[in-house]
Protein backbone atom coordinates (compact mmCIF):
# COMPACT_ATOMS: atom_id res chain seq x y z
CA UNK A 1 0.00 0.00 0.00
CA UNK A 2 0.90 4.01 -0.30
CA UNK A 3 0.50 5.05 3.43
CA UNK A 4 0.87 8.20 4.81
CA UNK A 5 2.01 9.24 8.39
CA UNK A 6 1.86 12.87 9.45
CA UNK A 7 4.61 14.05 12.16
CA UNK A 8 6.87 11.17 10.46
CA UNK A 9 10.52 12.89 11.76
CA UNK A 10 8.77 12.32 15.98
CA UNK A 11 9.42 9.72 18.63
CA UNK A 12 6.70 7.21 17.78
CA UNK A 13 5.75 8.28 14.26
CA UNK A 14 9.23 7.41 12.60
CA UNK A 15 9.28 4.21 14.18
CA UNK A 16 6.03 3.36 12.39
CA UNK A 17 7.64 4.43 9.09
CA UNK A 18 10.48 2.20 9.72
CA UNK A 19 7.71 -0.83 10.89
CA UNK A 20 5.43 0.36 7.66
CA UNK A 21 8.58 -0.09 5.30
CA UNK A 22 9.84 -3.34 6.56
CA UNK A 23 6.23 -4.35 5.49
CA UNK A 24 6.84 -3.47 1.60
CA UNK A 25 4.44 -0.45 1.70
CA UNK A 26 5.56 2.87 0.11
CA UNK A 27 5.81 5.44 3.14
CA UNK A 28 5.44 9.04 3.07
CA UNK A 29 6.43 10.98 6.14
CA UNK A 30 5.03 14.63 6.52
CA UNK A 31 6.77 17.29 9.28
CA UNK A 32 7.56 20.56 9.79
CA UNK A 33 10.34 19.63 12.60
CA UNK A 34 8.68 21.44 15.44
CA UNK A 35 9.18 18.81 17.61
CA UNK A 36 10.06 16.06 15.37
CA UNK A 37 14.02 15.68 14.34
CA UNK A 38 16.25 15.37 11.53
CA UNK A 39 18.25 12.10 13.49
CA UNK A 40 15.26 10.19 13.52
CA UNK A 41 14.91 9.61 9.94
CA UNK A 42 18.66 8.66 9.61
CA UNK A 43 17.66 4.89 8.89
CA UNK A 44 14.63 5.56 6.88
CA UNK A 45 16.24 8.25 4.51
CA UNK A 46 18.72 5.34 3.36
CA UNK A 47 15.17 2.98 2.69
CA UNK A 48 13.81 3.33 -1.14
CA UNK A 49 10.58 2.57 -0.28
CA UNK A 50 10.63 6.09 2.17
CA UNK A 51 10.28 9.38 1.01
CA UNK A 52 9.76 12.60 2.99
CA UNK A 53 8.34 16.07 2.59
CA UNK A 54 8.99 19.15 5.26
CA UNK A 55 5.60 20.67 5.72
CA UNK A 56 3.04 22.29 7.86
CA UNK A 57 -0.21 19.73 8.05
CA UNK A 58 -2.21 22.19 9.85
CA UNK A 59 -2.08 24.41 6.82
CA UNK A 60 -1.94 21.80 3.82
CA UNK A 61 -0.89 18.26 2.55
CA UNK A 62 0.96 18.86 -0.41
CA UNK A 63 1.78 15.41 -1.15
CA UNK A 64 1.39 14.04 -4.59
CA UNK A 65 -1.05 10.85 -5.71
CA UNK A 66 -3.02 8.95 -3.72
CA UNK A 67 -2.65 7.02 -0.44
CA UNK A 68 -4.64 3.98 0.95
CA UNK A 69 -3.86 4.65 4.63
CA UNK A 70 -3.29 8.02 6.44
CA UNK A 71 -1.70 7.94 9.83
CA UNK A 72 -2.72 11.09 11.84
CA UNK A 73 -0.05 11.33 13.94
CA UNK A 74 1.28 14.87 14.38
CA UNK A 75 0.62 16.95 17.55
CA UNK A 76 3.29 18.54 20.32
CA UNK A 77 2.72 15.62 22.99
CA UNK A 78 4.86 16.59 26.38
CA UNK A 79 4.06 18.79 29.23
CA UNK A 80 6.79 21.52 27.69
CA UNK A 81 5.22 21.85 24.45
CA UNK A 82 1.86 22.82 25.89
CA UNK A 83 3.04 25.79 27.31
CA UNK A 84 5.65 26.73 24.22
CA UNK A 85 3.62 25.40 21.59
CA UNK A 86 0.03 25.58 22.63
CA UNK A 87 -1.62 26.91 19.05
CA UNK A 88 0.27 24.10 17.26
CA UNK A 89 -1.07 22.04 19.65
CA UNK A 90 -4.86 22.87 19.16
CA UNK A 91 -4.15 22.99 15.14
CA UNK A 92 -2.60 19.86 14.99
CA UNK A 93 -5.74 18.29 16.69
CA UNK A 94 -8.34 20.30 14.85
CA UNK A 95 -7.32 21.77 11.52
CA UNK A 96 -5.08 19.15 10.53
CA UNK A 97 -7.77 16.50 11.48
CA UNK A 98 -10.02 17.80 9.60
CA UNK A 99 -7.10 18.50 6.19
CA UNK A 100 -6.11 14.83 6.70
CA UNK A 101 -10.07 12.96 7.16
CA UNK A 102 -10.80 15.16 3.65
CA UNK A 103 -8.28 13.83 2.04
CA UNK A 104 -8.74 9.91 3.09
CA UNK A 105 -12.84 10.99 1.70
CA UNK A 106 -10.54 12.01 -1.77
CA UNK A 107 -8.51 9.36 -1.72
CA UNK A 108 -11.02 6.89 -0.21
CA UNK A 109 -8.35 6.24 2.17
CA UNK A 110 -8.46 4.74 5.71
CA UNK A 111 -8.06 7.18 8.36
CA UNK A 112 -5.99 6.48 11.52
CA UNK A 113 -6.44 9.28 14.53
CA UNK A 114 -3.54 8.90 17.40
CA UNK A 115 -5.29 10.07 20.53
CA UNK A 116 -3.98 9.66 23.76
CA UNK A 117 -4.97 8.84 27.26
CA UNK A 118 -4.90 12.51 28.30
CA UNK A 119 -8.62 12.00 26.80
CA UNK A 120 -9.43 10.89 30.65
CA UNK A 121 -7.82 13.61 32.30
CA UNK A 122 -7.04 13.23 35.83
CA UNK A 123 -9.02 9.83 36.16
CA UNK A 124 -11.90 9.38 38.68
CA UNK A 125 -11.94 5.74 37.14
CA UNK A 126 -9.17 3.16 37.37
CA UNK A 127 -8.09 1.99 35.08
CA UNK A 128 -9.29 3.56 32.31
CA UNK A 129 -11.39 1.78 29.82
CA UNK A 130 -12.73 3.13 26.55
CA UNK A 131 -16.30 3.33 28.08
CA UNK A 132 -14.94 6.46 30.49
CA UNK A 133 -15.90 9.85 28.94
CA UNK A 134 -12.75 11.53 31.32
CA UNK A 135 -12.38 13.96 33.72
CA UNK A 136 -10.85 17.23 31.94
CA UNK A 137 -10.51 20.53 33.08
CA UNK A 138 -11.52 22.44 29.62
CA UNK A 139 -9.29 25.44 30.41
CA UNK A 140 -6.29 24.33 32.09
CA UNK A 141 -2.69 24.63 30.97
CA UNK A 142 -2.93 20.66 29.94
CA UNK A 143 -6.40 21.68 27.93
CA UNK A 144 -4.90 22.79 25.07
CA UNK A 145 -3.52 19.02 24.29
CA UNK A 146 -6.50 17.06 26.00
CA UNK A 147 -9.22 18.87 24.39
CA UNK A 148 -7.74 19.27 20.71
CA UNK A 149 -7.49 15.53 20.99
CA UNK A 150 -11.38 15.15 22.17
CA UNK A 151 -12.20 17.20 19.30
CA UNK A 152 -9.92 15.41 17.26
CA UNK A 153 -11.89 12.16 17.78
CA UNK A 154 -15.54 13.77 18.12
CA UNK A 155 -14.22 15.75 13.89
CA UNK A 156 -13.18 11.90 13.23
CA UNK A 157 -16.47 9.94 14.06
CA UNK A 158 -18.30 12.51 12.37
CA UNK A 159 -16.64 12.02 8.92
CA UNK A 160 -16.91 8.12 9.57
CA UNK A 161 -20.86 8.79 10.37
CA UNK A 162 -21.57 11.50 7.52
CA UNK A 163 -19.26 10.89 5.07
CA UNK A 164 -18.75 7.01 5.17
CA UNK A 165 -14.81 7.30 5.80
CA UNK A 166 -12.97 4.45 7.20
CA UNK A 167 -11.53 5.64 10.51
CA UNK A 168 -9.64 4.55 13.75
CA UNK A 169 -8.88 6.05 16.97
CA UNK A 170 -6.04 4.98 19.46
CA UNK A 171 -5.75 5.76 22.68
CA UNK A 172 -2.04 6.29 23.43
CA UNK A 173 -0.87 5.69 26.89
CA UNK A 174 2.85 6.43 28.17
CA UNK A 175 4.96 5.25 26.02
CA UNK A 176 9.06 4.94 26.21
CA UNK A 177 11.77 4.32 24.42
CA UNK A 178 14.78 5.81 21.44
CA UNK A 179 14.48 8.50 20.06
CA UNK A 180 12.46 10.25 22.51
CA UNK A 181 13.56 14.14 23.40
CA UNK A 182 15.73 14.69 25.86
CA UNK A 183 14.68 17.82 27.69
CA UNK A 184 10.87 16.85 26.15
CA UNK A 185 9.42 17.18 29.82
CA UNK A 186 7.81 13.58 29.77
CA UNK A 187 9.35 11.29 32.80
CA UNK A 188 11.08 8.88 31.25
CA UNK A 189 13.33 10.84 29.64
CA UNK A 190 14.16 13.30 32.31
CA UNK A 191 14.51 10.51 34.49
CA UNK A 192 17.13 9.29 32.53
CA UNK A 193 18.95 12.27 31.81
CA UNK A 194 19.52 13.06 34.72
CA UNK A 195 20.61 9.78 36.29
CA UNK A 196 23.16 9.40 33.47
CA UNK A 197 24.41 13.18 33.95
CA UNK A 198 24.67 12.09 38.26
CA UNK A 199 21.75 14.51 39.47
CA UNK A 200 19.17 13.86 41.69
CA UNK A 201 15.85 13.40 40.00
CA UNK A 202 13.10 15.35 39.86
CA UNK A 203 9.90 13.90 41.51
CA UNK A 204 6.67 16.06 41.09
CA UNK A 205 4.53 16.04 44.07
CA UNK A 206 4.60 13.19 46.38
CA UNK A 207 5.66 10.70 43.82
CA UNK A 208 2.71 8.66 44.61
CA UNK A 209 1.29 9.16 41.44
CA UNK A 210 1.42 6.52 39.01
CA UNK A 211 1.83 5.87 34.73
CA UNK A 212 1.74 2.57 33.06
CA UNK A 213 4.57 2.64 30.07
CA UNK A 214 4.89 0.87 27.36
CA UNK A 215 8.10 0.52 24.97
CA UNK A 216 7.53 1.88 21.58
CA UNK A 217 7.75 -1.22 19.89
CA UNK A 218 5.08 -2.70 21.28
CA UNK A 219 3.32 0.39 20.66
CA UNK A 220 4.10 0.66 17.03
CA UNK A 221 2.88 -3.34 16.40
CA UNK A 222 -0.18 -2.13 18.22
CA UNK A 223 -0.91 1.00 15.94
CA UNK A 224 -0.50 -1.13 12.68
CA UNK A 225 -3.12 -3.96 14.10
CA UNK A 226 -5.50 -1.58 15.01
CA UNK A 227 -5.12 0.17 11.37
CA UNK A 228 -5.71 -3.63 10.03
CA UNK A 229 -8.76 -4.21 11.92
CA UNK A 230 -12.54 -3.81 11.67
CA UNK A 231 -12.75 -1.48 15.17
CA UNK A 232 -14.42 2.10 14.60
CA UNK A 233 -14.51 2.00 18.38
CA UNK A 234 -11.93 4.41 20.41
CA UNK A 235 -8.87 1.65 21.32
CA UNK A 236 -6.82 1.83 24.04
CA UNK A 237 -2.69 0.71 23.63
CA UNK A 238 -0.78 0.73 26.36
CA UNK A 239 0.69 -1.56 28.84
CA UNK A 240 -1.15 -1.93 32.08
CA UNK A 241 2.03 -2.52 34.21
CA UNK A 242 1.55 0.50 36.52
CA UNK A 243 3.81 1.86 38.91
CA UNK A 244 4.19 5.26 41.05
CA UNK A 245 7.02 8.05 40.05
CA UNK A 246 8.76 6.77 43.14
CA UNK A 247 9.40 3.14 42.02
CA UNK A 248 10.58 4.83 38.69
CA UNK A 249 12.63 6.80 40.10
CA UNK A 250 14.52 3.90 42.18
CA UNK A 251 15.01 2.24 39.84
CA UNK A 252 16.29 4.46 37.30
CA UNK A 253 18.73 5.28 39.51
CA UNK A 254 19.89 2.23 40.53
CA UNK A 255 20.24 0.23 37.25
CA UNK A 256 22.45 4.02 35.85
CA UNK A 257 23.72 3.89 39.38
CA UNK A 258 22.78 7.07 39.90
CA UNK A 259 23.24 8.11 44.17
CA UNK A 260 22.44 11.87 43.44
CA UNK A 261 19.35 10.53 44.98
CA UNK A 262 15.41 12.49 44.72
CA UNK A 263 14.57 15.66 45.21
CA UNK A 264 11.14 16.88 45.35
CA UNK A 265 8.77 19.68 43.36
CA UNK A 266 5.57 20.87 43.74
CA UNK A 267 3.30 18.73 41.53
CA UNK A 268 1.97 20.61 38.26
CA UNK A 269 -1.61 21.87 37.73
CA UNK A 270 -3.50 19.29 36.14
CA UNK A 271 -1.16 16.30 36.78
CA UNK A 272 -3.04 13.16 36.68
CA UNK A 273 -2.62 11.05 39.68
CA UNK A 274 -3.62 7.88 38.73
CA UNK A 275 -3.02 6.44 34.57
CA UNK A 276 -3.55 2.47 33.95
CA UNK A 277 -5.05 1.54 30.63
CA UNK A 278 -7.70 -1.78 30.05
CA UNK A 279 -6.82 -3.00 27.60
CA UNK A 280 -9.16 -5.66 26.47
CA UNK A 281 -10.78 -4.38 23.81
CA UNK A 282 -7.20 -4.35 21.94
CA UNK A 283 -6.70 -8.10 23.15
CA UNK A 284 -10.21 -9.61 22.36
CA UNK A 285 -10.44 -7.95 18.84
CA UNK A 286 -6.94 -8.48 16.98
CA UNK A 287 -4.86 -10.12 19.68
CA UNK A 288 -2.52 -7.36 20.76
CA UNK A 289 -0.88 -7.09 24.62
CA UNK A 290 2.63 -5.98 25.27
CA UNK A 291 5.43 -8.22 25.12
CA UNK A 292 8.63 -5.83 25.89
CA UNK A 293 9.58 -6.34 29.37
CA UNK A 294 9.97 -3.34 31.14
CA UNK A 295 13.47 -4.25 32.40
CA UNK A 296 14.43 -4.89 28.63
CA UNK A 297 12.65 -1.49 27.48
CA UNK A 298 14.87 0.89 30.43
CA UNK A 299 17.99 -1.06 29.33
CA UNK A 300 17.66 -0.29 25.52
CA UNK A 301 15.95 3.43 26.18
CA UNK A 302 19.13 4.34 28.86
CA UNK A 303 21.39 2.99 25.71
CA UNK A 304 19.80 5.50 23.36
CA UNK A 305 20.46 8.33 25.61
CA UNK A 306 23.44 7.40 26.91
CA UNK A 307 24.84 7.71 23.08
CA UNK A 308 22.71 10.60 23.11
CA UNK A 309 24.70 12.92 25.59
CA UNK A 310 28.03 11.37 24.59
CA UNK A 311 27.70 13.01 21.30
């Protein structure tokens, strides 16, 4: 198939090039290199069956002939970009939804919408299934992510009701691994920053809150199976190991070991204290769960960024 993935040059989105290639498809990868980066598409520049094209998808798509799968996958997607970035944020969610969906009705493409967990806010279930309509607060510093991304769906199930266009929406929860930014604001890499640079890491609040991650490439396989199946329904991916910033924390430090120790900050406005997806829906309909232990996903992520600040 032609397939293209918006915000190709980011964390998650080139590794699904690199997946989508291995596959024999024909991959186009859109960005404007806001937050995405020229390193990422090292490998795939050097793959035939890749191409690339620097350009704004909130504004236009100017990519040439037509595609059988669209991967929506562009948006700012750390705590730092909200605050620098936060009307590329809400474009990236609502104009360039809607640029992308009219061109899968052109193309009578299949549309694929990369949402995120943030959908639930700060939680008053747990864990999280697809069922819960979230707990967001509309105008908060986070809101400019969390709500572009519950328009983003609401834009996308109306041009699957109205218009008859093939769509599906993931549900991305904390996910880890290469080629994530370093100074991103997201835990995992700060984490591991610091622990590799010997300072004591930073631990929001009590620590007591908790995330569930998942290593990108069982991420990425579960992306491509959702694209594959029959679901229209919302899916979460993610992997439903949970633990608190604390235990992270540990044991960052002690597999870098790191004895700069913890220090503590007030927790941010917004910060959800509690994120665990279900993940059955995923399971029962086309056989995805994790597989990436999360022992093997530190040890290759602290690799990446150990190279990373040695260059």
């Amino acid at each position: 198939m032609r397939i293209l993935v918006t915000g190709g040059a980011g964390f998650i989105p080139s590794h699904l090039c690199e997946r989508l290639v291995e596959q024999g498809h024909d991959v186009v990868g859109v960005d404007n290199f806001v937050t995405g980066h020229h390193r990422n598409l090292a490998r795939l520049l050097t793959l035939p069956r890749f191409s690339f094209v620097e350009a704004d998808v909130t504004k236009e798509l100017p990519v040439e002939g037509r595609f059988d799968r669209i991967y929506h996958m562009a948006s700012p997607a750390s705590p730092i970009d909200y605050v620098q970035l936060p009307f590329e944020t809400l474009y990236c969610g609502s104009d360039a939804t809607r640029i992308a969906l009219d061109r899968c009705r052109k193309d009578g493409a299949r549309f694929f919408l990369a949402s995120t967990s943030e959908v639930y806010g700060d939680p008053l279930v747990h864990p999280q299934p697809e069922t819960y309509w979230g707990n967001v607060n509309s105008i908060g510093p986070r809101s400019v992510y969390d709500e572009a991304k519950r328009f983003a769906e609401a834009v996308t199930m109306a041009y699957h009701r109205y218009h008859g266009v093939e769509t599906r929406i993931v549900r991305i929860f904390n996910t880890y691994g290469p080629r994530m930014r370093e100074n991103d604001g997201r835990v995992m890499p700060a984490f591991i920053s610091q622990a590799l640079r010997r300072q004591p890491l930073t631990v929001f609040g009590d620590g007591l809150q908790t995330r569930s991650f998942c290593f990108v490439d069982d991420n990425v396989r579960g992306l491509m199976s959702l694209m594959e199946s029959d679901l229209t329904e919302p899916c979460n991916i993610g992997n439903p190991h949970e633990m608190t910033m604390l235990q992270l924390a540990e044991y960052i430090n002690m597999y870098t070991g790191n004895t700069a120790g913890i220090v503590h900050k007030p927790l941010p406005t917004d910060d959800p204290l509690q994120r665990k997806p279900i993940i059955d829906r995923a399971r029962n309909t086309f056989g995805w769960e994790p597989h990436v232990s999360f022992e093997e996903g530190v040890e290759r992520t602290v690799g990446y960024f150990r190279e990373l600040i040695e260059l």
